[in-house]
PDB file of N, CA and C in Angstrom:
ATOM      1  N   UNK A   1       0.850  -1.166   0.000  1.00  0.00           N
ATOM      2  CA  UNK A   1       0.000   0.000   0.000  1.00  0.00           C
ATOM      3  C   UNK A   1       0.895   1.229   0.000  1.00  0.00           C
ATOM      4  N   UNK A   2       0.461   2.273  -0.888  1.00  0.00           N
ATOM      5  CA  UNK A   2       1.505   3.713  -0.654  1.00  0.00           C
ATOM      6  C   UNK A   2       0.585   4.066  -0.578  1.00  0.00           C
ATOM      7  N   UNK A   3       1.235   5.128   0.475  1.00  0.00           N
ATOM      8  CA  UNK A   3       0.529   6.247   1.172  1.00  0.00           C
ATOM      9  C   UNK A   3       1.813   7.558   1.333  1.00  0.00           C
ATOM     10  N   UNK A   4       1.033   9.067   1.211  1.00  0.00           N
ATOM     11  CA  UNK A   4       2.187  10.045   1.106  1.00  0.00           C
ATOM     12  C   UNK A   4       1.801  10.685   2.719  1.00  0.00           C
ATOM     13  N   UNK A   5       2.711  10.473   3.325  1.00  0.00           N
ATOM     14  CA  UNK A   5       3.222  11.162   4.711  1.00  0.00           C
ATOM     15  C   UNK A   5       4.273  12.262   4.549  1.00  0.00           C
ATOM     16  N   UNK A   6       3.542  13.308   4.924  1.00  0.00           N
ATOM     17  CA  UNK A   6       4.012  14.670   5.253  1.00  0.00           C
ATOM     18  C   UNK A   6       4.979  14.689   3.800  1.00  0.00           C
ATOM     19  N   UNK A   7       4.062  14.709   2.759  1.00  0.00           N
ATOM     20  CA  UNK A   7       4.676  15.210   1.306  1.00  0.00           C
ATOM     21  C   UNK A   7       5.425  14.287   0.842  1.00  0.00           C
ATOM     22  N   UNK A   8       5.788  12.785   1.663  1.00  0.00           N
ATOM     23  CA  UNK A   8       6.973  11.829   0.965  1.00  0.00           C
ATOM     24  C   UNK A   8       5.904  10.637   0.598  1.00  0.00           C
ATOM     25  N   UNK A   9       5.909   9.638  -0.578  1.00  0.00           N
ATOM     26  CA  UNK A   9       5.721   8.604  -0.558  1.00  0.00           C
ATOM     27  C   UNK A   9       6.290   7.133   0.017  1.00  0.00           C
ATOM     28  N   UNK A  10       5.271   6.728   0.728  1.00  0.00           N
ATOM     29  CA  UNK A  10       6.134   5.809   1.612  1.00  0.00           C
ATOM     30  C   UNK A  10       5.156   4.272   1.373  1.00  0.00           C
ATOM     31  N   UNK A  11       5.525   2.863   1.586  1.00  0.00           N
ATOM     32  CA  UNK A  11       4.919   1.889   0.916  1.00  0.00           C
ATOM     33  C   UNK A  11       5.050   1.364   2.306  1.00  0.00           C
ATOM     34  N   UNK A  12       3.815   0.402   2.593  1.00  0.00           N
ATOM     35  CA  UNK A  12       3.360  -0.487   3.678  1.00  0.00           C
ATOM     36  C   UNK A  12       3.341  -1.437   2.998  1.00  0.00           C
ATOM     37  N   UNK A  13       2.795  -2.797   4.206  1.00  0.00           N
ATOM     38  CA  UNK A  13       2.166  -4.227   3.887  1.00  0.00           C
ATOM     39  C   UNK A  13       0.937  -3.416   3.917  1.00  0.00           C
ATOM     40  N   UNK A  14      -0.253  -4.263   3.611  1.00  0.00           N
ATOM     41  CA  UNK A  14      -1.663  -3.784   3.735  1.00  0.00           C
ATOM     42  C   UNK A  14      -2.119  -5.338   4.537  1.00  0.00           C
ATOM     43  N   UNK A  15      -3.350  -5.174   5.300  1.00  0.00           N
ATOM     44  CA  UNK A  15      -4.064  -4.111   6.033  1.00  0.00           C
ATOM     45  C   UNK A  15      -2.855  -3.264   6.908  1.00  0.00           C
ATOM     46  N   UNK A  16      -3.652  -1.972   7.358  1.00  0.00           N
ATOM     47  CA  UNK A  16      -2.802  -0.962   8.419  1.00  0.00           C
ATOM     48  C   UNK A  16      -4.045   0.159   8.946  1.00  0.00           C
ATOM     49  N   UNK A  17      -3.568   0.087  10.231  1.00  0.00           N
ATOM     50  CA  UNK A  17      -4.655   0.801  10.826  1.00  0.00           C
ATOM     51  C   UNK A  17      -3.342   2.121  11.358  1.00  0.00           C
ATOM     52  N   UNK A  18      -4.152   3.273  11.958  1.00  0.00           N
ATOM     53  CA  UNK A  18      -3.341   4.724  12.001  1.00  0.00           C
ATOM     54  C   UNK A  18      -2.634   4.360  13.073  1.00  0.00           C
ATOM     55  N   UNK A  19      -2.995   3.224  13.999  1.00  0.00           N
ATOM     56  CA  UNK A  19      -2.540   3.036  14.986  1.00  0.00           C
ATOM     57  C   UNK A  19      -0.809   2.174  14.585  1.00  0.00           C
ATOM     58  N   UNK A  20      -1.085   1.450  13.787  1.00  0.00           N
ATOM     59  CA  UNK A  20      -0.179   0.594  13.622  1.00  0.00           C
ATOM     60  C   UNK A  20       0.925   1.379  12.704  1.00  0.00           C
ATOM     61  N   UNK A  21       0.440   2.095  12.112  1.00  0.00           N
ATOM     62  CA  UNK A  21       1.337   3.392  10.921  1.00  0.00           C
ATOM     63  C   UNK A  21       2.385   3.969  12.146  1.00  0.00           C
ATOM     64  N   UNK A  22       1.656   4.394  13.324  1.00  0.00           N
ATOM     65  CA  UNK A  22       2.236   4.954  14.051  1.00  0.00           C
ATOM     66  C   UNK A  22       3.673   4.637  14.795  1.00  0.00           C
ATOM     67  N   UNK A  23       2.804   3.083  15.233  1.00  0.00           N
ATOM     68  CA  UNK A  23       3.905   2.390  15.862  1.00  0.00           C
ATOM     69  C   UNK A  23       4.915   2.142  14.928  1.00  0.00           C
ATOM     70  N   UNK A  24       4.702   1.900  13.366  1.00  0.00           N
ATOM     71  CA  UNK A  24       5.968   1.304  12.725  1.00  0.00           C
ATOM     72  C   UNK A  24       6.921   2.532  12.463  1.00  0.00           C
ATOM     73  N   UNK A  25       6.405   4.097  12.340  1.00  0.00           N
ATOM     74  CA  UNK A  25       7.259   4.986  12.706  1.00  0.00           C
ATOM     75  C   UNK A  25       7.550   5.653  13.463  1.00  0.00           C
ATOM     76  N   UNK A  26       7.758   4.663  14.684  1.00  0.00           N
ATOM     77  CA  UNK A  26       8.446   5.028  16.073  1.00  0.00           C
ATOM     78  C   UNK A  26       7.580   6.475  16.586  1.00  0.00           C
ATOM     79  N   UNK A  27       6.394   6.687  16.266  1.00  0.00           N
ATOM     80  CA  UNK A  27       5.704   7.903  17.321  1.00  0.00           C
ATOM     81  C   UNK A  27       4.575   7.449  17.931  1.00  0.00           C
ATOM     82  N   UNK A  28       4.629   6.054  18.064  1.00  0.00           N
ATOM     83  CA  UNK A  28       3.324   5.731  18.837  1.00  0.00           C
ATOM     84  C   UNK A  28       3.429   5.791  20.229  1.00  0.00           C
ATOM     85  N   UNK A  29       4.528   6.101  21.254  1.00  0.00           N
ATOM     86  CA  UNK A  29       4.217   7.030  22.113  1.00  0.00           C
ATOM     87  C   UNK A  29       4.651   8.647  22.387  1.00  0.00           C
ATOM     88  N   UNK A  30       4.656   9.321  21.379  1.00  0.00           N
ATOM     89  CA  UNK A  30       4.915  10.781  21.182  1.00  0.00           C
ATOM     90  C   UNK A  30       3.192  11.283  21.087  1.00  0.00           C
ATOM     91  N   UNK A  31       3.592  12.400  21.865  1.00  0.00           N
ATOM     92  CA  UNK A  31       1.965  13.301  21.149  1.00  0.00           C
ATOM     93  C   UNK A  31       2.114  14.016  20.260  1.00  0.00           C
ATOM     94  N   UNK A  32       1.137  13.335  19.267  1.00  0.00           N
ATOM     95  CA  UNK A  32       0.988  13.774  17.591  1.00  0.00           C
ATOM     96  C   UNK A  32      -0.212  14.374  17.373  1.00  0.00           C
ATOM     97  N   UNK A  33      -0.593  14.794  16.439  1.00  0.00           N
ATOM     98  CA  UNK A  33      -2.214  15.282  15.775  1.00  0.00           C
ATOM     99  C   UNK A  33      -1.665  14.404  14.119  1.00  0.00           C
ATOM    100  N   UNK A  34      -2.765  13.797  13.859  1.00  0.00           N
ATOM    101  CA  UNK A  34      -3.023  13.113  12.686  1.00  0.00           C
ATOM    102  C   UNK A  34      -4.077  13.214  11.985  1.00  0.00           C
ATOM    103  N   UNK A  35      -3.682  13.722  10.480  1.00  0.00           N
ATOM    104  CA  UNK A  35      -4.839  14.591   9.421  1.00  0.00           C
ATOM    105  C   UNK A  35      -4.633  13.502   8.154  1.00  0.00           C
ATOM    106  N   UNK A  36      -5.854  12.660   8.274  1.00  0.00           N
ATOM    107  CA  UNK A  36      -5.956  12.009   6.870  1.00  0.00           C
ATOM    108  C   UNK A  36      -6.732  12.284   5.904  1.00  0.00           C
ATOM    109  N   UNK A  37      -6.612  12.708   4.776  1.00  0.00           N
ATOM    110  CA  UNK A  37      -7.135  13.304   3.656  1.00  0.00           C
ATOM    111  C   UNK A  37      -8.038  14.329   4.000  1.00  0.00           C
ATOM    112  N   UNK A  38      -7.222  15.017   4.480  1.00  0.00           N
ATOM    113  CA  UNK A  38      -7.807  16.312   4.877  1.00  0.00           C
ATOM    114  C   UNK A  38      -8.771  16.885   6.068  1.00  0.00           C
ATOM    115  N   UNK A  39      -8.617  15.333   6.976  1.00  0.00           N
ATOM    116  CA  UNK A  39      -9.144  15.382   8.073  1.00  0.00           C
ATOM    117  C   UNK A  39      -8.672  15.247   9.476  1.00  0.00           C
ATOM    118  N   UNK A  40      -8.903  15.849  10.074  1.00  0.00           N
ATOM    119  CA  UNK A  40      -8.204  15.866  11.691  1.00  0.00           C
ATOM    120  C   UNK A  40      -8.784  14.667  12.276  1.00  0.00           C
ATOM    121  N   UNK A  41      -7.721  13.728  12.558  1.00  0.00           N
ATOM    122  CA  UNK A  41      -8.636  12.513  13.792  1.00  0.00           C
ATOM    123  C   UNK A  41      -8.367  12.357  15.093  1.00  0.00           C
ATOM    124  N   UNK A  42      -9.598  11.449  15.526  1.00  0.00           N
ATOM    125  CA  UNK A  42      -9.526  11.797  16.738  1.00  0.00           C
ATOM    126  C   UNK A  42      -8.482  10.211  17.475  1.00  0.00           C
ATOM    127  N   UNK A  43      -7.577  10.552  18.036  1.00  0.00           N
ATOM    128  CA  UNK A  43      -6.446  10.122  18.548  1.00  0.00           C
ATOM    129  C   UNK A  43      -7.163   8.356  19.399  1.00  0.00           C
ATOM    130  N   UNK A  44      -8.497   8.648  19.945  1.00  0.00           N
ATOM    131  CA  UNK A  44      -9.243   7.723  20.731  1.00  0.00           C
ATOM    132  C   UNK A  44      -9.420   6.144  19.128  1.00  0.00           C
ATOM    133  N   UNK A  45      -9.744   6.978  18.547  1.00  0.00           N
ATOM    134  CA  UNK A  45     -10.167   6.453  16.943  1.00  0.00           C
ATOM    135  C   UNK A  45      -9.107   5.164  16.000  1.00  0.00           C
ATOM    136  N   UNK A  46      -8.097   6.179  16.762  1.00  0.00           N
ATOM    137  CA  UNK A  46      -6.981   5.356  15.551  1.00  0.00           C
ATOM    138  C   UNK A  46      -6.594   3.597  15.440  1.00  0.00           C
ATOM    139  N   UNK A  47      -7.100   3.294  16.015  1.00  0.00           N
ATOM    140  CA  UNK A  47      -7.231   1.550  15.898  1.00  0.00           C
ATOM    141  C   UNK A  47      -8.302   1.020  15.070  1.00  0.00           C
ATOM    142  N   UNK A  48      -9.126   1.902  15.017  1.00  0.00           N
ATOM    143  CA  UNK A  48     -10.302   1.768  13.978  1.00  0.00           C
ATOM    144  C   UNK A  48     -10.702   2.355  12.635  1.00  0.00           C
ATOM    145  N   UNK A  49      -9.377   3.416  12.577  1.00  0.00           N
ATOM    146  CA  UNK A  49      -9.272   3.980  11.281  1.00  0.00           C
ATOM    147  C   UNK A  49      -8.276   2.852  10.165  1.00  0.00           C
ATOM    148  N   UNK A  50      -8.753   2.637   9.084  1.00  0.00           N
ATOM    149  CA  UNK A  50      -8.149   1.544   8.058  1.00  0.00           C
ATOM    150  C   UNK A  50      -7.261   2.267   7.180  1.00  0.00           C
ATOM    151  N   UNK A  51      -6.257   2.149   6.974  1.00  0.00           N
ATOM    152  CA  UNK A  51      -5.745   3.049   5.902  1.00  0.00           C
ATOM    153  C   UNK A  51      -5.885   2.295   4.618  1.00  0.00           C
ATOM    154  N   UNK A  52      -5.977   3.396   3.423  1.00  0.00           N
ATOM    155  CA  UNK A  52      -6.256   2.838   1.780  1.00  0.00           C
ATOM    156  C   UNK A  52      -5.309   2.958   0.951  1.00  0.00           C
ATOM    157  N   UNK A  53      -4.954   2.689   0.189  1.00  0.00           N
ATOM    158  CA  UNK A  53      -3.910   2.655  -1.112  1.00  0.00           C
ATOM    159  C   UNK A  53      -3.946   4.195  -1.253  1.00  0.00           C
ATOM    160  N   UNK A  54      -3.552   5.098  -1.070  1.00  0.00           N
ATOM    161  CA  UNK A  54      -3.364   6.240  -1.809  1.00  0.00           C
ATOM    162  C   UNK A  54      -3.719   7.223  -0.793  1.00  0.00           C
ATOM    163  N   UNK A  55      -3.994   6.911   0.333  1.00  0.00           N
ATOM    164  CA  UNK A  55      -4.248   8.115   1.524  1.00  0.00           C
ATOM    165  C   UNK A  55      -2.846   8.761   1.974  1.00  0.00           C
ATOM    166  N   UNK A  56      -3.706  10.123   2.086  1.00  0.00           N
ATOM    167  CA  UNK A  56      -2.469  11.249   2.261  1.00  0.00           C
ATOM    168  C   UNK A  56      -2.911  11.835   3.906  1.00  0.00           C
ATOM    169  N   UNK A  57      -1.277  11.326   4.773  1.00  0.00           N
ATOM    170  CA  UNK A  57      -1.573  11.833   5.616  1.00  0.00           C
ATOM    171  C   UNK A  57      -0.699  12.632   6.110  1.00  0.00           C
ATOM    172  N   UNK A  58      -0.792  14.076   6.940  1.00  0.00           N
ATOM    173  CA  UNK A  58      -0.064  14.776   7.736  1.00  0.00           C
ATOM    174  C   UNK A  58       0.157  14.177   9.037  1.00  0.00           C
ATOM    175  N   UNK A  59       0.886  13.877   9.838  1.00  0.00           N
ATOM    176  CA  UNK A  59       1.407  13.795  10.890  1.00  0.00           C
ATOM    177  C   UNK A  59       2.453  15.166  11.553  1.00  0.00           C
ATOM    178  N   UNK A  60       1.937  15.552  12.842  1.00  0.00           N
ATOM    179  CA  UNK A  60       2.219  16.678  13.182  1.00  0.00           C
ATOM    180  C   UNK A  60       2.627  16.009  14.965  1.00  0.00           C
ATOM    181  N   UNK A  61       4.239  16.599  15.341  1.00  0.00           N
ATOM    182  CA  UNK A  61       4.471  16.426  16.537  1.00  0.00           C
ATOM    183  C   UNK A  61       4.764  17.405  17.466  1.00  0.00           C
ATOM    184  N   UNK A  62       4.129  17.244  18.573  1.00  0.00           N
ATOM    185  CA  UNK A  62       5.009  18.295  19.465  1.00  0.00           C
ATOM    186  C   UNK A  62       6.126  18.469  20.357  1.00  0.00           C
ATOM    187  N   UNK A  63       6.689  19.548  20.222  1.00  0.00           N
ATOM    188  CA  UNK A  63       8.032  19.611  20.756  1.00  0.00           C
ATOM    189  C   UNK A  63       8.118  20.794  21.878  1.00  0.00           C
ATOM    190  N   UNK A  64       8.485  20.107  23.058  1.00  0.00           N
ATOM    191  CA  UNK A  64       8.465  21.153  24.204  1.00  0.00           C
ATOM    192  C   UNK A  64       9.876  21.916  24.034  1.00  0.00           C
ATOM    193  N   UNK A  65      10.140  23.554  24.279  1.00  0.00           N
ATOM    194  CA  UNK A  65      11.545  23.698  24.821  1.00  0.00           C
ATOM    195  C   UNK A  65      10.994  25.470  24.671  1.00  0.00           C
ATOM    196  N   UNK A  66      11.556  26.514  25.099  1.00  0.00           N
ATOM    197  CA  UNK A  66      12.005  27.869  25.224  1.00  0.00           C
ATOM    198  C   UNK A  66      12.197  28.539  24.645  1.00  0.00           C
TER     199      UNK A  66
END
């Protein structure tokens, strides 16, 4: 499955849930906001969101400092 994260194309196995996207790029315990095709989700959700051949997602992290 390709899918474009934060403007790059990147290729999975398929099935993949947002949850599992997460974990395979090491931010599944970072606090993120995650926007798939143009939608903001809700973080409670992401085990139940399916990802598709061609979904475009933003991933956004936060960074504490001064």
């Amino acid at each position: 499955m390709n899918l474009i994260i934060n403007g790059q194309n990147k290729t999975f196995a398929a099935p993949l849930n947002v949850a599992e996207l997460l974990l395979r790029l090491d931010l599944d315990k970072k606090p993120v906001v995650v926007e798939l095709n143009r939608e903001i989700l809700i973080a409670d959700k992401y085990v139940d969101i399916q990802l598709d051949d061609g979904d475009t997602l933003e991933i956004i992290q936060f960074v504490g400092g001064g």
